[in-house]
C-alpha atoms as a PDB file:
ATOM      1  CA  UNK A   1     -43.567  23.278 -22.211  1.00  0.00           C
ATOM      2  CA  UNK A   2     -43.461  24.698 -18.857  1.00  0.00           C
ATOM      3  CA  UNK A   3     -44.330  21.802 -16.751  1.00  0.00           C
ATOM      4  CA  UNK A   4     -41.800  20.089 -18.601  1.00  0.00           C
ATOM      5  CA  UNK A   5     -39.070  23.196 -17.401  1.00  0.00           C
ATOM      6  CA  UNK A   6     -40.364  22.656 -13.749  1.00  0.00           C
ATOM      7  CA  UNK A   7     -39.850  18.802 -13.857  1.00  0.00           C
ATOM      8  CA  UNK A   8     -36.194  19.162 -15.532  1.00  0.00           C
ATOM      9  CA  UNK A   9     -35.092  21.651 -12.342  1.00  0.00           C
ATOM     10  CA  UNK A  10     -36.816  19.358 -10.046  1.00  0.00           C
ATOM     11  CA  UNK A  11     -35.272  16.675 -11.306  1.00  0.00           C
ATOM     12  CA  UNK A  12     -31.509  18.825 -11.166  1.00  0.00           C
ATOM     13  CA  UNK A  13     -31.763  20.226  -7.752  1.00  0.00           C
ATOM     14  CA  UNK A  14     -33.198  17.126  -5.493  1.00  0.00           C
ATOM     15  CA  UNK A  15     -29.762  15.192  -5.798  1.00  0.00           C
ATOM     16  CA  UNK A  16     -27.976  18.251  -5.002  1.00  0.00           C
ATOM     17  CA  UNK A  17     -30.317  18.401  -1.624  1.00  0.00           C
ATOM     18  CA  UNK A  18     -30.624  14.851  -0.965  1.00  0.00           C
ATOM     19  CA  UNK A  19     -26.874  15.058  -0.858  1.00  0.00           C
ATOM     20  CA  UNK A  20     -26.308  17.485   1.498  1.00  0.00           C
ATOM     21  CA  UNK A  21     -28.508  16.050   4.099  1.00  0.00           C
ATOM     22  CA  UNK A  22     -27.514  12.606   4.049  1.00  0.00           C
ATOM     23  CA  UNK A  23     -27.351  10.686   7.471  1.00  0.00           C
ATOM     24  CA  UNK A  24     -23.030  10.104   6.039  1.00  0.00           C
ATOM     25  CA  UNK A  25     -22.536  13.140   7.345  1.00  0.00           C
ATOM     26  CA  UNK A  26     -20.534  13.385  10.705  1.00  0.00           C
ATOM     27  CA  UNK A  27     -16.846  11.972  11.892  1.00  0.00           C
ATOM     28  CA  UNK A  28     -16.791   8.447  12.073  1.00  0.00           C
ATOM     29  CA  UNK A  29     -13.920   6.467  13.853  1.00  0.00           C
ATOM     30  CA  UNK A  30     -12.855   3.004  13.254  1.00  0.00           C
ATOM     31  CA  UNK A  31     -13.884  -0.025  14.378  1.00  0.00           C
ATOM     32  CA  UNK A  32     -10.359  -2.029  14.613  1.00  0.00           C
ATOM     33  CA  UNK A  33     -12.077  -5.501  15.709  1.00  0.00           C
ATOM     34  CA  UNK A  34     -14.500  -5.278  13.127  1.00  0.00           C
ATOM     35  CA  UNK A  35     -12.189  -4.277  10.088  1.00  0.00           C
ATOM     36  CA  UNK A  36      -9.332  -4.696   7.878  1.00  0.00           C
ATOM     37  CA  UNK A  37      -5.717  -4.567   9.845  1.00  0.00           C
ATOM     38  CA  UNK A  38      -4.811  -1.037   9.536  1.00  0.00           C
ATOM     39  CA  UNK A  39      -1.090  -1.913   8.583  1.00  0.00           C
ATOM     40  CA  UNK A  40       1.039   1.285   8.806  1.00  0.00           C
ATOM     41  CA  UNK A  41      -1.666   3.321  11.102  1.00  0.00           C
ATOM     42  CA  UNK A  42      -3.302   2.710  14.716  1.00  0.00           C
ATOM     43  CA  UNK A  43      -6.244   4.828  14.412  1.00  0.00           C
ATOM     44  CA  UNK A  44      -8.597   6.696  11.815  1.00  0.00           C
ATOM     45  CA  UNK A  45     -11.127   9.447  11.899  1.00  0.00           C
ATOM     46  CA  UNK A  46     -13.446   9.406   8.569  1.00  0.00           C
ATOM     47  CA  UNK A  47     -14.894  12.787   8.318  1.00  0.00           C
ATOM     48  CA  UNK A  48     -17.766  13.453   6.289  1.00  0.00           C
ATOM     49  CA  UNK A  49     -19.498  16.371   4.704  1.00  0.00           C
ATOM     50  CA  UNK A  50     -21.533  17.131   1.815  1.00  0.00           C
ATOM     51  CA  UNK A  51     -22.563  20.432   0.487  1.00  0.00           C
ATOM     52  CA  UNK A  52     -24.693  20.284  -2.986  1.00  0.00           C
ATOM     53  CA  UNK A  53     -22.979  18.024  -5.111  1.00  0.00           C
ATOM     54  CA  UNK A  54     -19.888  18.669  -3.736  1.00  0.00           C
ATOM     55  CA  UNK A  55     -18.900  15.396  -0.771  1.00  0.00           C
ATOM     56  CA  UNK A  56     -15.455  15.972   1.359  1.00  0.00           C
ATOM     57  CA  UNK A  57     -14.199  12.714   2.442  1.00  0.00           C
ATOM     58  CA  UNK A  58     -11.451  13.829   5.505  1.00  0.00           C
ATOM     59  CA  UNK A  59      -9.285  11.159   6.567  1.00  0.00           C
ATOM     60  CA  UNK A  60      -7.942  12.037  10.431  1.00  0.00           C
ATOM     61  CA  UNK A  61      -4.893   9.388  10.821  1.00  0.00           C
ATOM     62  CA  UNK A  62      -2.379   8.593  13.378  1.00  0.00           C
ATOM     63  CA  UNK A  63       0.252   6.090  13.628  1.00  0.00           C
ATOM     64  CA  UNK A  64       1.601   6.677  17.606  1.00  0.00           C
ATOM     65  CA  UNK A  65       2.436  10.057  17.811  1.00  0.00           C
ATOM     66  CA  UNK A  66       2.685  11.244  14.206  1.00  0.00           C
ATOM     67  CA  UNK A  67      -0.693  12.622  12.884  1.00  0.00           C
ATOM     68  CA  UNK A  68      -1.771  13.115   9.468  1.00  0.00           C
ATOM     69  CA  UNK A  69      -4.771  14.674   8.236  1.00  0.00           C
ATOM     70  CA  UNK A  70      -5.553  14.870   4.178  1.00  0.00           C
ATOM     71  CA  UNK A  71      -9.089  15.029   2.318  1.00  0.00           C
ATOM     72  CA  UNK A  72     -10.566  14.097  -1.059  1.00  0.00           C
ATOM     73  CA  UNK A  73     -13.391  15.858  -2.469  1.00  0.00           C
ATOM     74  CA  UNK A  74     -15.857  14.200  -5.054  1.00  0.00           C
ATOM     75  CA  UNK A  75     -18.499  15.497  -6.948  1.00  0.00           C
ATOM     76  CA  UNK A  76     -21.873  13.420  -7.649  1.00  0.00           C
ATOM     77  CA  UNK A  77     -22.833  16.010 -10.409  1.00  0.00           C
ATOM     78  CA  UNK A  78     -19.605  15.203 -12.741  1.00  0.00           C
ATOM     79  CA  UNK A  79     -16.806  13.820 -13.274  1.00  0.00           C
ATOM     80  CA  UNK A  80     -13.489  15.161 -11.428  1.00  0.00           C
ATOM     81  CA  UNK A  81      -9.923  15.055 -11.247  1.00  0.00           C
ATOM     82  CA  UNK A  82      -8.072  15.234  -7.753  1.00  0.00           C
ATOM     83  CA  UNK A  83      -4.439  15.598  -6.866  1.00  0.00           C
ATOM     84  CA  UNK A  84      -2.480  13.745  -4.484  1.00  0.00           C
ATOM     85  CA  UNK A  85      -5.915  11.622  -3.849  1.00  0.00           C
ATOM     86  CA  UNK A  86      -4.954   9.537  -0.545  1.00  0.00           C
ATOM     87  CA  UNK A  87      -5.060   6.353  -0.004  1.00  0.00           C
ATOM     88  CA  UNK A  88      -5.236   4.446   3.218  1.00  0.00           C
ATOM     89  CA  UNK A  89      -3.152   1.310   2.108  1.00  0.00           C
ATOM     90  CA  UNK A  90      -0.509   3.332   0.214  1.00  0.00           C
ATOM     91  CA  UNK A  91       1.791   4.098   3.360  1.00  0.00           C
ATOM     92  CA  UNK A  92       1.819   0.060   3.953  1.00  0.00           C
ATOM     93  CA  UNK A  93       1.977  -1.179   0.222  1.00  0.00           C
ATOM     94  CA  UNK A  94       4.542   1.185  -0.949  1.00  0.00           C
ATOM     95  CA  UNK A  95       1.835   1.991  -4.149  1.00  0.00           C
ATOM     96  CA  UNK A  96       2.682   6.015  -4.097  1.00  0.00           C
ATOM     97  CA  UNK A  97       1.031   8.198  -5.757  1.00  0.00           C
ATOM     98  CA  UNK A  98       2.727   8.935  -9.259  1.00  0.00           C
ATOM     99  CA  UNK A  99       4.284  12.713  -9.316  1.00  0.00           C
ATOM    100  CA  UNK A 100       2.525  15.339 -10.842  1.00  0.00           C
ATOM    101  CA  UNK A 101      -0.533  12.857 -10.761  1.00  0.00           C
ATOM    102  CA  UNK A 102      -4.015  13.317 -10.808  1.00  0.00           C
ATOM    103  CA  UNK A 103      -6.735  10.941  -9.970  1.00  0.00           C
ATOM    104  CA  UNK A 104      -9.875  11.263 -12.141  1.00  0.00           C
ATOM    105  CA  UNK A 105     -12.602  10.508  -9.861  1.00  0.00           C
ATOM    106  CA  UNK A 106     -16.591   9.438  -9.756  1.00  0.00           C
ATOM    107  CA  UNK A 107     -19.018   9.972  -7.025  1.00  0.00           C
ATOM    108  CA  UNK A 108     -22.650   8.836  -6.883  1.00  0.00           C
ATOM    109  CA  UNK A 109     -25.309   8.723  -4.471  1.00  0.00           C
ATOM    110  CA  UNK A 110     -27.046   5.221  -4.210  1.00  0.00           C
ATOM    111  CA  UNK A 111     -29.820   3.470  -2.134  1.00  0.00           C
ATOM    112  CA  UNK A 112     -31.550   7.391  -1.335  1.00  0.00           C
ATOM    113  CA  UNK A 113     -28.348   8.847  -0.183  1.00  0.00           C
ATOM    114  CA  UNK A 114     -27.252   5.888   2.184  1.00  0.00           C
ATOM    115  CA  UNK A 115     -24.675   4.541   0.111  1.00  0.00           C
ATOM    116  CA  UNK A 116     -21.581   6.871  -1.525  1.00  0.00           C
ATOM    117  CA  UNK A 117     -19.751   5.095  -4.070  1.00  0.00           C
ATOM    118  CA  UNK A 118     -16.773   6.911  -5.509  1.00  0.00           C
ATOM    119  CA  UNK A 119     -14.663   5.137  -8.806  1.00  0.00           C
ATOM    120  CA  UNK A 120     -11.190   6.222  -9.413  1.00  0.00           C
ATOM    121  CA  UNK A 121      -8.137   5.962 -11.809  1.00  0.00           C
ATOM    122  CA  UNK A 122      -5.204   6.354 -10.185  1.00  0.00           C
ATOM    123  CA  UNK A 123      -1.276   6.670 -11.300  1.00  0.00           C
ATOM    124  CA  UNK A 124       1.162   5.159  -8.833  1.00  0.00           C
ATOM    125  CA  UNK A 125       4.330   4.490  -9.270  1.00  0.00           C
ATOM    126  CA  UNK A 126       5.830   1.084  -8.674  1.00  0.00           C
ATOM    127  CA  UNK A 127       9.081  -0.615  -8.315  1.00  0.00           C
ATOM    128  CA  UNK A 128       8.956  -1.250 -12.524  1.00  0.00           C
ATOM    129  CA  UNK A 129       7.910   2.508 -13.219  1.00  0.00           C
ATOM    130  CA  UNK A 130       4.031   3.946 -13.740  1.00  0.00           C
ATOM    131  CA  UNK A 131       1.130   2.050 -13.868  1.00  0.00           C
ATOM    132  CA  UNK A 132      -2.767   2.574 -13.038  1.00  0.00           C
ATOM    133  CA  UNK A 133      -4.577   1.549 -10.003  1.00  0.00           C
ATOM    134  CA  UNK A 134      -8.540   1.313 -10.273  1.00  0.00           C
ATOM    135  CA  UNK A 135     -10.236   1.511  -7.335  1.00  0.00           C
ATOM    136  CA  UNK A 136     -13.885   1.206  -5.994  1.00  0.00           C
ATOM    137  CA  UNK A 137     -15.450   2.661  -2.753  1.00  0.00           C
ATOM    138  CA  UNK A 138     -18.659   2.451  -1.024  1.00  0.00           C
ATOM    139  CA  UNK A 139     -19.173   4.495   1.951  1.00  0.00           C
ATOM    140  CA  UNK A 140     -22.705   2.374   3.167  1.00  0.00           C
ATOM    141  CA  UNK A 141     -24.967   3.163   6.257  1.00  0.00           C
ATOM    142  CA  UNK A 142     -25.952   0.003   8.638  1.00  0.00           C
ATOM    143  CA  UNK A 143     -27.662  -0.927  11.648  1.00  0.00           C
ATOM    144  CA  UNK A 144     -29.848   2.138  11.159  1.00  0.00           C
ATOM    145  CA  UNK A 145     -27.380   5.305  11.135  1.00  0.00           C
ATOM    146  CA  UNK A 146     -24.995   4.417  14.102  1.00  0.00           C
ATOM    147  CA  UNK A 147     -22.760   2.582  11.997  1.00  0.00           C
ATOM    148  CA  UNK A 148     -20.608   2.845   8.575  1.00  0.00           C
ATOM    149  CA  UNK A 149     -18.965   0.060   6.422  1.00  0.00           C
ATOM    150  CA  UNK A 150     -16.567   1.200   4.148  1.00  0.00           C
ATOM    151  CA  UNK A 151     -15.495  -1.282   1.061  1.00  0.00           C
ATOM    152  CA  UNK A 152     -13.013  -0.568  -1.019  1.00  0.00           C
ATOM    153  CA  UNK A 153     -11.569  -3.035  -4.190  1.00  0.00           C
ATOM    154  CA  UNK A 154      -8.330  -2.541  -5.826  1.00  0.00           C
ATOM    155  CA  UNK A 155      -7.175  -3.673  -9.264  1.00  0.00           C
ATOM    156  CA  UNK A 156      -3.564  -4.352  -7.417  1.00  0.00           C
ATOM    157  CA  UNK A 157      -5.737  -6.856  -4.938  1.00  0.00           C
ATOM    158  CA  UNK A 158      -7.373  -9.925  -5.047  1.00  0.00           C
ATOM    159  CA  UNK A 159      -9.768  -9.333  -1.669  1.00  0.00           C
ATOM    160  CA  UNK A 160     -11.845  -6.054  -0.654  1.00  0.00           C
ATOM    161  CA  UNK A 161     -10.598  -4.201   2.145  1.00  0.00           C
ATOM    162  CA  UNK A 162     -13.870  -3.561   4.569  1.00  0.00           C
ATOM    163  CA  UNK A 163     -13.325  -0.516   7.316  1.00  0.00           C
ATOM    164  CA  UNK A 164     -16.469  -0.200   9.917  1.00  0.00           C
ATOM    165  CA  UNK A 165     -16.284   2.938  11.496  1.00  0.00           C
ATOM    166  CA  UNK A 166     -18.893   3.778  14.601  1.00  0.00           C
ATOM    167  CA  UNK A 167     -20.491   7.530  14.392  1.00  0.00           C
ATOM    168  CA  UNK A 168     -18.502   9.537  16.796  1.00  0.00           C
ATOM    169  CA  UNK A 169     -21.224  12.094  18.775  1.00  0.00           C
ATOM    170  CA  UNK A 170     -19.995  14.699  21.200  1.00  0.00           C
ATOM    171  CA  UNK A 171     -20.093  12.468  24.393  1.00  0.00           C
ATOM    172  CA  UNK A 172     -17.255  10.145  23.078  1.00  0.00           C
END
């Protein structure tokens, strides 16, 4: 019976480390060229840090002089709600977040910790009242660690959005 207790923590504890030393970690600043048009924004810092379970997605934006800076926080171990989750395309699509909202949210590590997709339900309001946005994210590693795609799908659009983001190191 012990083995069997030794594989069962093993087994509980190496996502929770795997996770905090993924290679997503770092800030990571957009690619405009290379992505998406960035209605409503000219530039965007993705910030990224994981601790345990626990991953902090920090968005850095800016449109000209006016800078906003928000962060959601998933959780690969379970299921989570989040309020006032933020959404890049919401400023430009006029999709706001419903009032006294929460987002229930779901985070998992794929490919060995290269890949971070997060799930979420989302209330927004709309020009006709309330309705529910789902929406799908993967945060994925390419051309070895020095770059970042970032696809997101909406239930409100017909194409993905795709954000690549360059890894920001101290010289830049």
């Amino acid at each position: 019976m012990r083995p069997f207790r030794h594989l069962l923590l093993l087994l509980l504890l190496v996502p929770a480390a795997f996770a905090a030393d993924t290679a997503l970690t770092g800030r990571w600043r957009l690619d405009p060229a290379r992505s998406t048009a960035l209605d409503g924004w000219t530039a965007w810092d993705l910030v990224i840090t994981a601790e345990g379970s626990r991953v902090s997605l920090r968005h850095d934006m800016q449109w000209r002089s006016t800078k906003v800076t928000t962060t959601n926080l998933v959780d690969t171990a379970a299921p989570s709600t989040v309020k006032d989750f933020f959404r890049v395309e919401q400023r430009h699509m006029a999709l706001y977040p419903a009032k006294g909202g929460t987002t229930a949210v779901r985070a998992a590590w794929l490919d060995a910790g290269r890949t971070l997709r997060v799930e979420a339900d989302t209330p927004i309001e709309i020009s006709q009242g309330q309705a529910n946005m789902r929406l799908y994210y993967e945060y994925r590693l390419i051309e070895g660690d020095a770059a970042l795609v970032l696809i997101e799908l909406h239930s409100t659009r017909p194409q993905p959005l795709v954000y690549r983001f360059t890894r920001v190191t101290e010289n830049k």
